[in-house]
PDB file of N, CA and C in Angstrom:
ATOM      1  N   UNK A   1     156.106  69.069  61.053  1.00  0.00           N
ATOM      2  CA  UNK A   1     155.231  69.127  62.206  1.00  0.00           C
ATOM      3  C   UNK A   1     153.787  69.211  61.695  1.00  0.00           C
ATOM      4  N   UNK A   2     152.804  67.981  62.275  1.00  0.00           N
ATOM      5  CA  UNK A   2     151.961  68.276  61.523  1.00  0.00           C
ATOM      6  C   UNK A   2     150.871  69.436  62.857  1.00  0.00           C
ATOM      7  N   UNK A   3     149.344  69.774  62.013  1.00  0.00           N
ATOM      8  CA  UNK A   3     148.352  70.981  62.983  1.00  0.00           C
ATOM      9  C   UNK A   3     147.353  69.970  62.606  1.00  0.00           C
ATOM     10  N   UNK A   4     146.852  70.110  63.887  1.00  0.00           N
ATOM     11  CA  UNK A   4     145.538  69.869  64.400  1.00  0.00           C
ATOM     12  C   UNK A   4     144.539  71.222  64.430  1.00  0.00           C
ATOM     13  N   UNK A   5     143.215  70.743  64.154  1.00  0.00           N
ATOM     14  CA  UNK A   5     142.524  72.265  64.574  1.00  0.00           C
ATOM     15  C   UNK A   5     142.812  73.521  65.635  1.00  0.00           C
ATOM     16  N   UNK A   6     142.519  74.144  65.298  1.00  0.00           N
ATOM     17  CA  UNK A   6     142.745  74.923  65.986  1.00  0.00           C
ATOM     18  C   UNK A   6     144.116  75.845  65.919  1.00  0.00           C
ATOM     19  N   UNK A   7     144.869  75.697  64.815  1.00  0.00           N
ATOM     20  CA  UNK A   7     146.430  75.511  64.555  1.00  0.00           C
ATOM     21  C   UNK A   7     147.593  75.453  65.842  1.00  0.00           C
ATOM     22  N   UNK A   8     146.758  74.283  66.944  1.00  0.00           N
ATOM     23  CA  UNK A   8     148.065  73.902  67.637  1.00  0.00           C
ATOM     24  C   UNK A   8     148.622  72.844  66.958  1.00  0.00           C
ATOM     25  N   UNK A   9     149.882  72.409  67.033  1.00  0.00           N
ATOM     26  CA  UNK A   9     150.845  71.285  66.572  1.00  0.00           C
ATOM     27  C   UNK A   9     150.603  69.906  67.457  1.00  0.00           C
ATOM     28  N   UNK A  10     150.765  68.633  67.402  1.00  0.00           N
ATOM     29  CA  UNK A  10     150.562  68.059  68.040  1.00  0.00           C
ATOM     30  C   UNK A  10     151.582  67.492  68.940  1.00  0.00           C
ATOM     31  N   UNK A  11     152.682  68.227  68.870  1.00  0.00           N
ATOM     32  CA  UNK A  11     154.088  68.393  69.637  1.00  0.00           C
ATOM     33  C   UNK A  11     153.849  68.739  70.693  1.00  0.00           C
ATOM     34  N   UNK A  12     152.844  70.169  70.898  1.00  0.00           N
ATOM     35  CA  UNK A  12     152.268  70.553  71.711  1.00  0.00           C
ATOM     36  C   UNK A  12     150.933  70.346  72.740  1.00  0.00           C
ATOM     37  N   UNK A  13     150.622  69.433  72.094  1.00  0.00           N
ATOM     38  CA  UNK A  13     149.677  68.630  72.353  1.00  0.00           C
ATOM     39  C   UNK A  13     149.883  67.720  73.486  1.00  0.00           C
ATOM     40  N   UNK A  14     151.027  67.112  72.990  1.00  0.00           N
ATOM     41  CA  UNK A  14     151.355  65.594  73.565  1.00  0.00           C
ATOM     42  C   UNK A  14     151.952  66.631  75.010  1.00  0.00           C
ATOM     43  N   UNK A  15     153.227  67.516  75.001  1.00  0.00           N
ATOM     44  CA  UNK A  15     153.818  68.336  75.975  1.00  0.00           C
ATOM     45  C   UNK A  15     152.790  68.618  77.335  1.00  0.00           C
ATOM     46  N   UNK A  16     151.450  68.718  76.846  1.00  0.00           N
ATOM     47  CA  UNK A  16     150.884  68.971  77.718  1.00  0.00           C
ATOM     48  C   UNK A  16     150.207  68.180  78.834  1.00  0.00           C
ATOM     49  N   UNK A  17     150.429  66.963  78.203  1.00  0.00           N
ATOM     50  CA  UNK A  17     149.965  65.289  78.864  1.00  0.00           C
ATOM     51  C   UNK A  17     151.094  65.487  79.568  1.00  0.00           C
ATOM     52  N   UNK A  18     150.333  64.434  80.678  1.00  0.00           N
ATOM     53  CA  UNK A  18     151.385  64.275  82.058  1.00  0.00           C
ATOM     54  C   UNK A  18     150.871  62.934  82.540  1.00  0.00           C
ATOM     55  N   UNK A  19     151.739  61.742  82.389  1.00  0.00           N
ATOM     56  CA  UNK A  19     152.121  60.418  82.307  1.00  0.00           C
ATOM     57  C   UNK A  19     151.218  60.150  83.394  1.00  0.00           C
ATOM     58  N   UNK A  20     150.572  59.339  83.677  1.00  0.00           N
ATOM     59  CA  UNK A  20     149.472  58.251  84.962  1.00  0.00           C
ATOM     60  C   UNK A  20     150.700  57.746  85.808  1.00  0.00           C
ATOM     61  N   UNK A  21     150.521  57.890  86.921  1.00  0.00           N
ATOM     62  CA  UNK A  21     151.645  57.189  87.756  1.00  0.00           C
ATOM     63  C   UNK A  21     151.793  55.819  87.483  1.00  0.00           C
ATOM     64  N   UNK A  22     153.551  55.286  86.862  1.00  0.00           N
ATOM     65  CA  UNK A  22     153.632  54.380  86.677  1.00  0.00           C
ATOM     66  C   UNK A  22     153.690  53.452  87.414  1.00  0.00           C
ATOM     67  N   UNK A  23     153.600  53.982  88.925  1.00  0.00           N
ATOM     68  CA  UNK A  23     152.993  52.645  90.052  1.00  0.00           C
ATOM     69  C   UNK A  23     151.653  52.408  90.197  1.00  0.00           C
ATOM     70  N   UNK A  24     151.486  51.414  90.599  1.00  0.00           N
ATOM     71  CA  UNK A  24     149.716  52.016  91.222  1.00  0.00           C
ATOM     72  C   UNK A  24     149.907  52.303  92.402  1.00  0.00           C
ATOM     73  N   UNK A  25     149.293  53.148  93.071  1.00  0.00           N
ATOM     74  CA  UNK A  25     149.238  54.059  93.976  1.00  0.00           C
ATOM     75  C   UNK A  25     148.158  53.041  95.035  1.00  0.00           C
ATOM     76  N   UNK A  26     148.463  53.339  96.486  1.00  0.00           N
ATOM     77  CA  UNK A  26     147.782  52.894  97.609  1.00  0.00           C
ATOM     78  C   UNK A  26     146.770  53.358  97.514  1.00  0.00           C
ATOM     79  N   UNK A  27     145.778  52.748  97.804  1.00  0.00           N
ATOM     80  CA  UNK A  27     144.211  53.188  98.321  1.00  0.00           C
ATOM     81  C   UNK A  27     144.279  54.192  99.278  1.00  0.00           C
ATOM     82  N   UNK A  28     143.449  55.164  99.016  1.00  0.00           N
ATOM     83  CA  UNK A  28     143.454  56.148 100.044  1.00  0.00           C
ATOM     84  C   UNK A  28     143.568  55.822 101.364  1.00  0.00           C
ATOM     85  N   UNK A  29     142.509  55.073 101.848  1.00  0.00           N
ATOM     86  CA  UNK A  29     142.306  54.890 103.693  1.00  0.00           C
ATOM     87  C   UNK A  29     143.757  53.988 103.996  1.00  0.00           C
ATOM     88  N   UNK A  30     144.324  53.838 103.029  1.00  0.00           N
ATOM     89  CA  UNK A  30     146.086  52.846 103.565  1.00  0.00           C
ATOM     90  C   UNK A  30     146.958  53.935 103.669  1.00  0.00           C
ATOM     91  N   UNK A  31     146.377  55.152 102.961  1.00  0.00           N
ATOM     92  CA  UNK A  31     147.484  56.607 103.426  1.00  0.00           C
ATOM     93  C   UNK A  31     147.702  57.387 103.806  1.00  0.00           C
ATOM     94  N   UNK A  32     148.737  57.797 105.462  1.00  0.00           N
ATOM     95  CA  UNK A  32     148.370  58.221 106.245  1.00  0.00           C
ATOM     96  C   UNK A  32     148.347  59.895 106.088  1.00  0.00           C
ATOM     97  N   UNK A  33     149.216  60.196 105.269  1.00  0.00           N
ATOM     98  CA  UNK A  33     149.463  61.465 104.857  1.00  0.00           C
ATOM     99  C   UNK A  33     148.615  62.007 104.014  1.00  0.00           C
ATOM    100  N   UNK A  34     147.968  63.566 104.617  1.00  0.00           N
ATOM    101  CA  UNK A  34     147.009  63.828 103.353  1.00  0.00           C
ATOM    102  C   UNK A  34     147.256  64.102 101.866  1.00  0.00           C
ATOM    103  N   UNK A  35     148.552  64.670 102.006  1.00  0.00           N
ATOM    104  CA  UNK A  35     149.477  65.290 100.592  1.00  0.00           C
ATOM    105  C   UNK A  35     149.764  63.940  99.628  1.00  0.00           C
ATOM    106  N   UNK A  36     149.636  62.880 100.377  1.00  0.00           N
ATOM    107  CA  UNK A  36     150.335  61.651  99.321  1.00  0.00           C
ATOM    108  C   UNK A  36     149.148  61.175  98.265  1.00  0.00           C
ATOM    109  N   UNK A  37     149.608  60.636  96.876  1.00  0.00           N
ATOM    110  CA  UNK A  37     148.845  60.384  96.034  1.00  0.00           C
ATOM    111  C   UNK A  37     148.272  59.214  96.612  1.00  0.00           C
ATOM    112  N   UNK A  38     146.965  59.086  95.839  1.00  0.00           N
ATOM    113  CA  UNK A  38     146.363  57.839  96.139  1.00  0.00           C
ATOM    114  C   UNK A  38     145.634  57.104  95.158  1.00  0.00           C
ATOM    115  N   UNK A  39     144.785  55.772  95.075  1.00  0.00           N
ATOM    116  CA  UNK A  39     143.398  55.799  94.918  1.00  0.00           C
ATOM    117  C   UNK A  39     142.404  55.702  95.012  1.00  0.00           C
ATOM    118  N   UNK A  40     141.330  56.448  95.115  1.00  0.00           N
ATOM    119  CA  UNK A  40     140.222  56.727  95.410  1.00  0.00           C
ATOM    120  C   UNK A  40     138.829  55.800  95.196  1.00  0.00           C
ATOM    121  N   UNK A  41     138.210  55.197  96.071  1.00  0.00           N
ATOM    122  CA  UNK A  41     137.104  54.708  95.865  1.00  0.00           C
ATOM    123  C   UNK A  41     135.677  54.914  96.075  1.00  0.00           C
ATOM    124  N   UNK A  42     134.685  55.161  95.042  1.00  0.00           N
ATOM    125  CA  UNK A  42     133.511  55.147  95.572  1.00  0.00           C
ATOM    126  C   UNK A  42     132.605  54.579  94.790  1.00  0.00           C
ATOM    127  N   UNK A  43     131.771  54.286  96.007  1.00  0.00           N
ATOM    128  CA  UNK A  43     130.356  53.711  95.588  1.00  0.00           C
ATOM    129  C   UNK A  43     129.369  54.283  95.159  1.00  0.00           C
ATOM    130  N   UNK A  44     128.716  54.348  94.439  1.00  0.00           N
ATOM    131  CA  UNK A  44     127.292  54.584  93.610  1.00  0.00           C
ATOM    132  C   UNK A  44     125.980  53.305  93.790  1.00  0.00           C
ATOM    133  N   UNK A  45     125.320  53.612  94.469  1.00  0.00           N
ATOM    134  CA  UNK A  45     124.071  52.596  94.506  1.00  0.00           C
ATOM    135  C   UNK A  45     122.850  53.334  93.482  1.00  0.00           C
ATOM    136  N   UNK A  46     122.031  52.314  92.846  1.00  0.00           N
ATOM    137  CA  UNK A  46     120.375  52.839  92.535  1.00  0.00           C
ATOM    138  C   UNK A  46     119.794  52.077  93.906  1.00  0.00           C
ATOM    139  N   UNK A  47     119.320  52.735  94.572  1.00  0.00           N
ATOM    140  CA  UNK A  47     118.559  52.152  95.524  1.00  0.00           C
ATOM    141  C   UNK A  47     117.228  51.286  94.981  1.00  0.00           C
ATOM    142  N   UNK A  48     116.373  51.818  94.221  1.00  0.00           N
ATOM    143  CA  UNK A  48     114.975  51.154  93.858  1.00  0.00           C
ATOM    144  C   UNK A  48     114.840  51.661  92.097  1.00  0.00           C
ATOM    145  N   UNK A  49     115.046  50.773  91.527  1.00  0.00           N
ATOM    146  CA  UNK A  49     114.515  51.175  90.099  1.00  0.00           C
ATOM    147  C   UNK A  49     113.642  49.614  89.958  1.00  0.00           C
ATOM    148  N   UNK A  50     112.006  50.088  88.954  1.00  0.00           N
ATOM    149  CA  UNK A  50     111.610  49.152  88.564  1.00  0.00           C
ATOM    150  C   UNK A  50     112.096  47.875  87.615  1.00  0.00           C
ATOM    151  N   UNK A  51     112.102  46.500  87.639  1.00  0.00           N
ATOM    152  CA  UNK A  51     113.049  46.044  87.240  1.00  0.00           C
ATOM    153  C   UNK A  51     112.463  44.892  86.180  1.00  0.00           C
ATOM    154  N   UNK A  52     111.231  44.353  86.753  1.00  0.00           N
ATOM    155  CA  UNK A  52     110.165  43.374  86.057  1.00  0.00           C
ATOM    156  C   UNK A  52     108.681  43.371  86.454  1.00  0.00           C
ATOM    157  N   UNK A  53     107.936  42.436  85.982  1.00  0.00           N
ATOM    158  CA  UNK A  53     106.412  41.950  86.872  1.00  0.00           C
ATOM    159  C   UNK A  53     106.603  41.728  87.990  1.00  0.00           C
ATOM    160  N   UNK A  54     105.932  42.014  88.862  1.00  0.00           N
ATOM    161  CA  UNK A  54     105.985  40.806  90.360  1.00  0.00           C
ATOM    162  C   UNK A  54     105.054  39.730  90.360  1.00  0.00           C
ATOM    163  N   UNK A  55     104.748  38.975  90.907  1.00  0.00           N
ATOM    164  CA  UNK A  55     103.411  37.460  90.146  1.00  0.00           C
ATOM    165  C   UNK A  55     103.122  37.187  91.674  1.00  0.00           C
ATOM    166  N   UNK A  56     102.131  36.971  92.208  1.00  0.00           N
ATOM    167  CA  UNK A  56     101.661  36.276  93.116  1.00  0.00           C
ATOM    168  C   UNK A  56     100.789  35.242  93.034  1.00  0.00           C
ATOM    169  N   UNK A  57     100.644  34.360  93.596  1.00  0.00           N
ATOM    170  CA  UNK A  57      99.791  32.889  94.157  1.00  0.00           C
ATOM    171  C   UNK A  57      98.917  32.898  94.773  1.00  0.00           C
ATOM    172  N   UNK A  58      97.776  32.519  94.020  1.00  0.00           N
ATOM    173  CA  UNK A  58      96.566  33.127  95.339  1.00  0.00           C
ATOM    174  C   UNK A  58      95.479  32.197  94.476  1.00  0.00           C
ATOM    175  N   UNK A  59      94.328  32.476  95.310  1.00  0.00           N
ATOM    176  CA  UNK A  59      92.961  32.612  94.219  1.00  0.00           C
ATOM    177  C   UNK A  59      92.404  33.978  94.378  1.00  0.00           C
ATOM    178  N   UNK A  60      92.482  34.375  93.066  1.00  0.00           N
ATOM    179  CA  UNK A  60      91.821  35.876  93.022  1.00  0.00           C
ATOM    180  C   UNK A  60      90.547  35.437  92.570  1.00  0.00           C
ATOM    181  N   UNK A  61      89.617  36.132  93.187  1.00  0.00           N
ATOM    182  CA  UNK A  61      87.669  36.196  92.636  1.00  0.00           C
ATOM    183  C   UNK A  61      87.736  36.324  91.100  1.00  0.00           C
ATOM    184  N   UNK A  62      86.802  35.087  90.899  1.00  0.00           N
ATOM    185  CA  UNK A  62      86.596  35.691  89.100  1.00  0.00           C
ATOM    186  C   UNK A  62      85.615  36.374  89.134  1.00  0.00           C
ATOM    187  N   UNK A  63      85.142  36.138  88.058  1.00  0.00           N
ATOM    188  CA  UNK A  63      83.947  37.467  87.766  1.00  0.00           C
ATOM    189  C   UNK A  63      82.689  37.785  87.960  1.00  0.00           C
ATOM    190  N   UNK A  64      82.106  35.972  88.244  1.00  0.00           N
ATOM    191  CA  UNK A  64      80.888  35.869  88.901  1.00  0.00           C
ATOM    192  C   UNK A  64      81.180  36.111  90.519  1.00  0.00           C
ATOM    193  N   UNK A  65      81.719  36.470  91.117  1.00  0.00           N
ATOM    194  CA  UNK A  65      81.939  36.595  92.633  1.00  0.00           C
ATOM    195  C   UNK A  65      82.479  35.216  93.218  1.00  0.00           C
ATOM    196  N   UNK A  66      82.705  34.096  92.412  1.00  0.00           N
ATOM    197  CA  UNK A  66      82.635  32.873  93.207  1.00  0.00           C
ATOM    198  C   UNK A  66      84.941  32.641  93.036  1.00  0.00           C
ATOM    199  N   UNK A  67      84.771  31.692  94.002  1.00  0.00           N
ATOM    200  CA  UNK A  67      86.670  31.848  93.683  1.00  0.00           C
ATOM    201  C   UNK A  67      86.742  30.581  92.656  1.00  0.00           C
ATOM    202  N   UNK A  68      88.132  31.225  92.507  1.00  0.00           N
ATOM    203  CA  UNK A  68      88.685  29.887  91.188  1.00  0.00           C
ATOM    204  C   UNK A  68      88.872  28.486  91.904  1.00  0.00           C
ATOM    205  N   UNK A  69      89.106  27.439  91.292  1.00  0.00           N
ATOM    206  CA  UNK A  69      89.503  26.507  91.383  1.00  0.00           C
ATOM    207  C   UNK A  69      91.017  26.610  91.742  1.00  0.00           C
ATOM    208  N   UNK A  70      91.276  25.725  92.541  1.00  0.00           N
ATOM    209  CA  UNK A  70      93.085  26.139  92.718  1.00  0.00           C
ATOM    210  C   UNK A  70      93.768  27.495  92.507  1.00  0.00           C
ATOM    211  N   UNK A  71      95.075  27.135  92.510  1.00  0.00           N
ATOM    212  CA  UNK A  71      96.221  28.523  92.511  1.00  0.00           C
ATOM    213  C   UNK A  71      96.261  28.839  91.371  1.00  0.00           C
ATOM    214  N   UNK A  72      96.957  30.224  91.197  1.00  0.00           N
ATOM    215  CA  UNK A  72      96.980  31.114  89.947  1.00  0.00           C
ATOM    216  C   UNK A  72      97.816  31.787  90.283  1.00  0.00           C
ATOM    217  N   UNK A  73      98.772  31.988  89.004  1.00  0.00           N
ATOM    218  CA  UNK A  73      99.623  32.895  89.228  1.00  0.00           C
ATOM    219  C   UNK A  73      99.268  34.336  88.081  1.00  0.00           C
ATOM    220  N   UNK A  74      99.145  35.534  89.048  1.00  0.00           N
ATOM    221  CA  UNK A  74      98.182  36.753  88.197  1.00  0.00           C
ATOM    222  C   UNK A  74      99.428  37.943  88.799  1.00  0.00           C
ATOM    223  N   UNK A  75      99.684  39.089  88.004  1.00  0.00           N
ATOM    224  CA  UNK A  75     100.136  40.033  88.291  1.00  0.00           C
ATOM    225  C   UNK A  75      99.638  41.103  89.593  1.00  0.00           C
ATOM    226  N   UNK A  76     100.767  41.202  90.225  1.00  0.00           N
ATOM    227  CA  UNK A  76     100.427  41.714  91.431  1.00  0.00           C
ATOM    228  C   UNK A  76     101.314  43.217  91.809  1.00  0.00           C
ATOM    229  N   UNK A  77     101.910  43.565  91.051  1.00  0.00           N
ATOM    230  CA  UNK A  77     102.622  44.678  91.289  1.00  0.00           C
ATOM    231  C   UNK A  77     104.127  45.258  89.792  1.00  0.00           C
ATOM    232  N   UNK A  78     104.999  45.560  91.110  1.00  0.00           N
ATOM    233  CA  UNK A  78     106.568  45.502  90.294  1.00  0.00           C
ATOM    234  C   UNK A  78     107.363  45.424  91.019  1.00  0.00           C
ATOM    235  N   UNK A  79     108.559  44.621  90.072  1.00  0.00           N
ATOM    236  CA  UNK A  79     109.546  43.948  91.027  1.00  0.00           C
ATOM    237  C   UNK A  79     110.636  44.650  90.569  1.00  0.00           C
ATOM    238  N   UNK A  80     110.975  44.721  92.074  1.00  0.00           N
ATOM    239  CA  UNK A  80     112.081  46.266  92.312  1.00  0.00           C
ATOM    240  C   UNK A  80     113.353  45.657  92.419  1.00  0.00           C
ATOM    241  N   UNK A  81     114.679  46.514  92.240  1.00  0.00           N
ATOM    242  CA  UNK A  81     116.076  45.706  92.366  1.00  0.00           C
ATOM    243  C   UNK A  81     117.251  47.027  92.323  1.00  0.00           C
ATOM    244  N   UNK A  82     118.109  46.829  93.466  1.00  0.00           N
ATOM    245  CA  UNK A  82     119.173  48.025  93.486  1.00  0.00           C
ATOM    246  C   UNK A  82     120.458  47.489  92.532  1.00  0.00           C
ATOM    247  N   UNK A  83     121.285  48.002  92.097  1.00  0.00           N
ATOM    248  CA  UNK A  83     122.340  47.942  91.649  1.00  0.00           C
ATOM    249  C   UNK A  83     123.363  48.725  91.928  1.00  0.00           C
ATOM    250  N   UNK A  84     124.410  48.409  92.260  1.00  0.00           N
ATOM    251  CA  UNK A  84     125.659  49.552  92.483  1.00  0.00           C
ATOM    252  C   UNK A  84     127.027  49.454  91.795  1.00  0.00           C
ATOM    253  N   UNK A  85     127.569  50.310  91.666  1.00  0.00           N
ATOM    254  CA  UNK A  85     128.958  50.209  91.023  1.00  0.00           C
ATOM    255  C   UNK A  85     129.926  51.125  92.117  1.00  0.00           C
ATOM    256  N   UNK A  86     131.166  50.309  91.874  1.00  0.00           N
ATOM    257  CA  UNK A  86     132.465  50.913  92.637  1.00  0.00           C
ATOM    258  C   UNK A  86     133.313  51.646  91.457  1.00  0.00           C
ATOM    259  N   UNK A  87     133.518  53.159  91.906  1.00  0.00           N
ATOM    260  CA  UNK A  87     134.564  53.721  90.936  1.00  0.00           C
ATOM    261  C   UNK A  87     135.865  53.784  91.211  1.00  0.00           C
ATOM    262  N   UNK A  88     136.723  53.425  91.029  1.00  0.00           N
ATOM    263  CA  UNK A  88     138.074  54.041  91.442  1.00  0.00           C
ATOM    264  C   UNK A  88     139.026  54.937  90.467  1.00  0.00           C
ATOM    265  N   UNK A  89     139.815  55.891  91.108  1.00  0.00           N
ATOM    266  CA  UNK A  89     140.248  56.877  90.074  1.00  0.00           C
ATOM    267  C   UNK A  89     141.733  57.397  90.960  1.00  0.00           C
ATOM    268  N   UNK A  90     142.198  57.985  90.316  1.00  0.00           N
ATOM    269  CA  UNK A  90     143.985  58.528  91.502  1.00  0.00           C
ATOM    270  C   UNK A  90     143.347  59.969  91.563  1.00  0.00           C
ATOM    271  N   UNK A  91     143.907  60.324  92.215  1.00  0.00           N
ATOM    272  CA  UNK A  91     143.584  61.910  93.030  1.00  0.00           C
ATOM    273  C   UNK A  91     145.485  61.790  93.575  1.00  0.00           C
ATOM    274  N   UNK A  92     145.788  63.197  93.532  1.00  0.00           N
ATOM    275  CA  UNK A  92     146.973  63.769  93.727  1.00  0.00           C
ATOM    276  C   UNK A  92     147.612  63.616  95.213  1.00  0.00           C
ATOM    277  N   UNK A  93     146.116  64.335  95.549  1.00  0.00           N
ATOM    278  CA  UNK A  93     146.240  63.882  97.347  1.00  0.00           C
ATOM    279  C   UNK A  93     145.461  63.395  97.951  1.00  0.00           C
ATOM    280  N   UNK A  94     145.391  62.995  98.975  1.00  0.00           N
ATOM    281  CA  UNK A  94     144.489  62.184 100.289  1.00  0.00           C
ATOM    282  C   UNK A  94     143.135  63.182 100.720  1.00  0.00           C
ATOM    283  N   UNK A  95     143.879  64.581 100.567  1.00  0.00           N
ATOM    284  CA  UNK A  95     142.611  64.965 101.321  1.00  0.00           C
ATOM    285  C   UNK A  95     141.458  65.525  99.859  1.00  0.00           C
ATOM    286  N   UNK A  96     141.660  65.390  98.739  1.00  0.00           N
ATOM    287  CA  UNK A  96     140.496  65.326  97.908  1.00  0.00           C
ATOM    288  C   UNK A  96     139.520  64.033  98.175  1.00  0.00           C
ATOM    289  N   UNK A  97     139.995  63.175  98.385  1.00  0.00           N
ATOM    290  CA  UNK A  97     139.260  61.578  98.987  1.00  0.00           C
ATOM    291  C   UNK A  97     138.897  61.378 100.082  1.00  0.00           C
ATOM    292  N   UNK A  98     138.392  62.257 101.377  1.00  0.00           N
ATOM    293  CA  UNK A  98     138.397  61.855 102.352  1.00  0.00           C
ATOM    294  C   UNK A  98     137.523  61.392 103.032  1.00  0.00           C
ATOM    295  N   UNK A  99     136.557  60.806 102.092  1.00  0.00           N
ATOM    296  CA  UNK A  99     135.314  59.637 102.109  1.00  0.00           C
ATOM    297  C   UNK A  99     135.625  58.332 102.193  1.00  0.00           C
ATOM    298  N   UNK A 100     136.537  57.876 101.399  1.00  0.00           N
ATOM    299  CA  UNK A 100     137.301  56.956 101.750  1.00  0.00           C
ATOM    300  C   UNK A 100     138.222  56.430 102.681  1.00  0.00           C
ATOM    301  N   UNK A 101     137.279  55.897 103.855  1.00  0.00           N
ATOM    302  CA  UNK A 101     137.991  55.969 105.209  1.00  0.00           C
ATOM    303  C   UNK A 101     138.236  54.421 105.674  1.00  0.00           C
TER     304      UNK A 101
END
């Protein structure tokens, strides 16, 4: 038998794992019972993180006060962008998930 730190065995180790349901399990909001296993989904958004330049088209004043000749493209800000991710995970029962409706 071999030890791992700590001098547990890894006999004991493994004993203590408890197998992932070898089905996949219904999505929560498909189960009507709160006690029944499920899995769980949620969303995570960034609503606004800066993301690049923004550029606008214009004639901006040069330097003597007089305008440019034609269009220009000159920096005008920052260009913003959300991103989201979906998590899914099993939960035992329905009513730890009950966001998922």
């Amino acid at each position: 038998m071999r030890r791992v730190g700590g001098g547990s065995s890894i006999s004991n180790l493994e004993a203590a794992l408890r197998q992932f349901p070898p089905t996949k399990p219904s999505r929560c909001s498909e189960v009507s019972g709160v006690w029944a296993p499920c899995t769980c989904f949620l969303e995570m958004c960034i609503g606004w993180y800066p993301c690049g330049l923004k550029y606008c088209k214009g004639k901006p004043d040069s330097q003597d006060g007089a305008m440019a000749s034609g269009t220009t493209s000159y920096r005008c800000g920052i260009k913003t962008c959300r991103k989201c991710h979906q998590y899914s995970y099993y939960v035992r029962q329905k009513q730890q998930c009950l966001w998922d409706e």
